[in-house]
C-alpha atoms as a PDB file:
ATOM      1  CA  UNK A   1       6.853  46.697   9.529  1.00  0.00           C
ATOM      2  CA  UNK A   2       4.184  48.929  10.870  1.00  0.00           C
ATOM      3  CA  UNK A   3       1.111  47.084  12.080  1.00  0.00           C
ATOM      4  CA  UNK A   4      -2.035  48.359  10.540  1.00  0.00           C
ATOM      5  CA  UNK A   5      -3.370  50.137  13.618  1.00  0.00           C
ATOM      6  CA  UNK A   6       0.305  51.786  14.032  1.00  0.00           C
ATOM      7  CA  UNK A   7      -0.187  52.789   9.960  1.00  0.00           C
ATOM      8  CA  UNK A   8      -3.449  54.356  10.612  1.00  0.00           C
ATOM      9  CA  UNK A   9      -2.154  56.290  13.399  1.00  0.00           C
ATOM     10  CA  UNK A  10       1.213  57.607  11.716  1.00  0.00           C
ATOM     11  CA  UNK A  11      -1.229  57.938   8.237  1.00  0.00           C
ATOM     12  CA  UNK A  12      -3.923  59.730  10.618  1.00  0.00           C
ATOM     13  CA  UNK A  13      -1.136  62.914  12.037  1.00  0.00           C
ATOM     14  CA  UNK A  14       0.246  62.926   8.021  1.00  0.00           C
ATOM     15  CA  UNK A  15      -2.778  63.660   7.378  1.00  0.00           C
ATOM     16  CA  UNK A  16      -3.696  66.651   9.888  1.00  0.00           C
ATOM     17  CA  UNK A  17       0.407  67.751  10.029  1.00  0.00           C
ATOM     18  CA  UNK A  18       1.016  71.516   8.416  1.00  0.00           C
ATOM     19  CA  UNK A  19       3.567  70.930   5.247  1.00  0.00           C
ATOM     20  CA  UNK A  20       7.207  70.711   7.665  1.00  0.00           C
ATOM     21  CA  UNK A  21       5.117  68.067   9.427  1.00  0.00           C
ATOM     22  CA  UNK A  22       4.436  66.012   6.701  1.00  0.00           C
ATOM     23  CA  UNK A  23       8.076  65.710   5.544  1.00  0.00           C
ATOM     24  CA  UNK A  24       9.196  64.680   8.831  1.00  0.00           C
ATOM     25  CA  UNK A  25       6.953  62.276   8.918  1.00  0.00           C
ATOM     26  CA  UNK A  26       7.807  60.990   5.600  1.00  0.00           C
ATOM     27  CA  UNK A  27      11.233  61.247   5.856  1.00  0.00           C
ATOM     28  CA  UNK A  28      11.967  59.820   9.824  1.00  0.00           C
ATOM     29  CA  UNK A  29       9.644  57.185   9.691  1.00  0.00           C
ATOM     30  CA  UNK A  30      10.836  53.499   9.645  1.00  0.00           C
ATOM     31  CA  UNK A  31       9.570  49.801   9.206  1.00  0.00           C
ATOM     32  CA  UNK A  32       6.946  51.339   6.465  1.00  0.00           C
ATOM     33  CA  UNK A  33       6.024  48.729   3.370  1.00  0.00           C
ATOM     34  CA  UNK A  34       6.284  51.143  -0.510  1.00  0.00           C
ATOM     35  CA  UNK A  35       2.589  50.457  -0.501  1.00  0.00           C
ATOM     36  CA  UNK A  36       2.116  52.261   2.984  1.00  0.00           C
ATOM     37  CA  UNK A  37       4.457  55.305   1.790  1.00  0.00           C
ATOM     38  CA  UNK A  38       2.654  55.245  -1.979  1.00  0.00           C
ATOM     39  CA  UNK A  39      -0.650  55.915   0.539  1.00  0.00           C
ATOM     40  CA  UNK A  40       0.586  58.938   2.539  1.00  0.00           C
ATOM     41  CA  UNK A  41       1.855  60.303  -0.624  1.00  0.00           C
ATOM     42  CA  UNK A  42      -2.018  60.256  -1.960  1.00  0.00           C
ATOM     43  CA  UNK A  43      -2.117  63.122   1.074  1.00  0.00           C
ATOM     44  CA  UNK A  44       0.687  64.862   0.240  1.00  0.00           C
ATOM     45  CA  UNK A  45       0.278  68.381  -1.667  1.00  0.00           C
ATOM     46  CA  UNK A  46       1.838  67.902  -5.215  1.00  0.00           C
ATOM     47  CA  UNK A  47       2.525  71.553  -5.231  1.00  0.00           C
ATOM     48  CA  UNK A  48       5.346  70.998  -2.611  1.00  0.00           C
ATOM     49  CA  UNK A  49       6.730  68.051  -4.246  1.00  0.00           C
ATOM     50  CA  UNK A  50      10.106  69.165  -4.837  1.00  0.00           C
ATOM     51  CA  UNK A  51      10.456  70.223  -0.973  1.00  0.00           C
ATOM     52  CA  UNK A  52      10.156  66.693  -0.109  1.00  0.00           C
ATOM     53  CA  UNK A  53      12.377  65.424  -2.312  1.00  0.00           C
ATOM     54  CA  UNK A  54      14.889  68.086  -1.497  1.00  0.00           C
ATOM     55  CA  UNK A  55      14.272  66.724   2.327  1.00  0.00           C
ATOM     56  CA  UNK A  56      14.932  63.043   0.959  1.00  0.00           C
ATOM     57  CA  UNK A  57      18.594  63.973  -1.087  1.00  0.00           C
END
């Protein structure tokens, strides 16, 4: 599990990553709790939804 300061960090380049960044974020990082992906999800743009779950299949 991801330490809170490690969270932050990964949460923190989410945050500032262009769209392609995001998803490999999402989608390569390990040792995250639901609650901790539920959070970078709250950053995520809805409108591109479908590309991350295309990325996730």
């Amino acid at each position: 599990m991801a330490t809170p300061t490690e969270f932050e960090s990964i949460k923190q380049r989410f945050i500032d990553g262009d769209l392609n960044e995001k998803i490999k974020i999402y989608t390569t990082t390990t040792g995250l709790t639901v609650e901790q992906f539920k959070e970078l999800l709250k950053h995520f743009p809805l409108q591109h939804l479908e590309k991350l779950e295309k990325a996730m299949a």
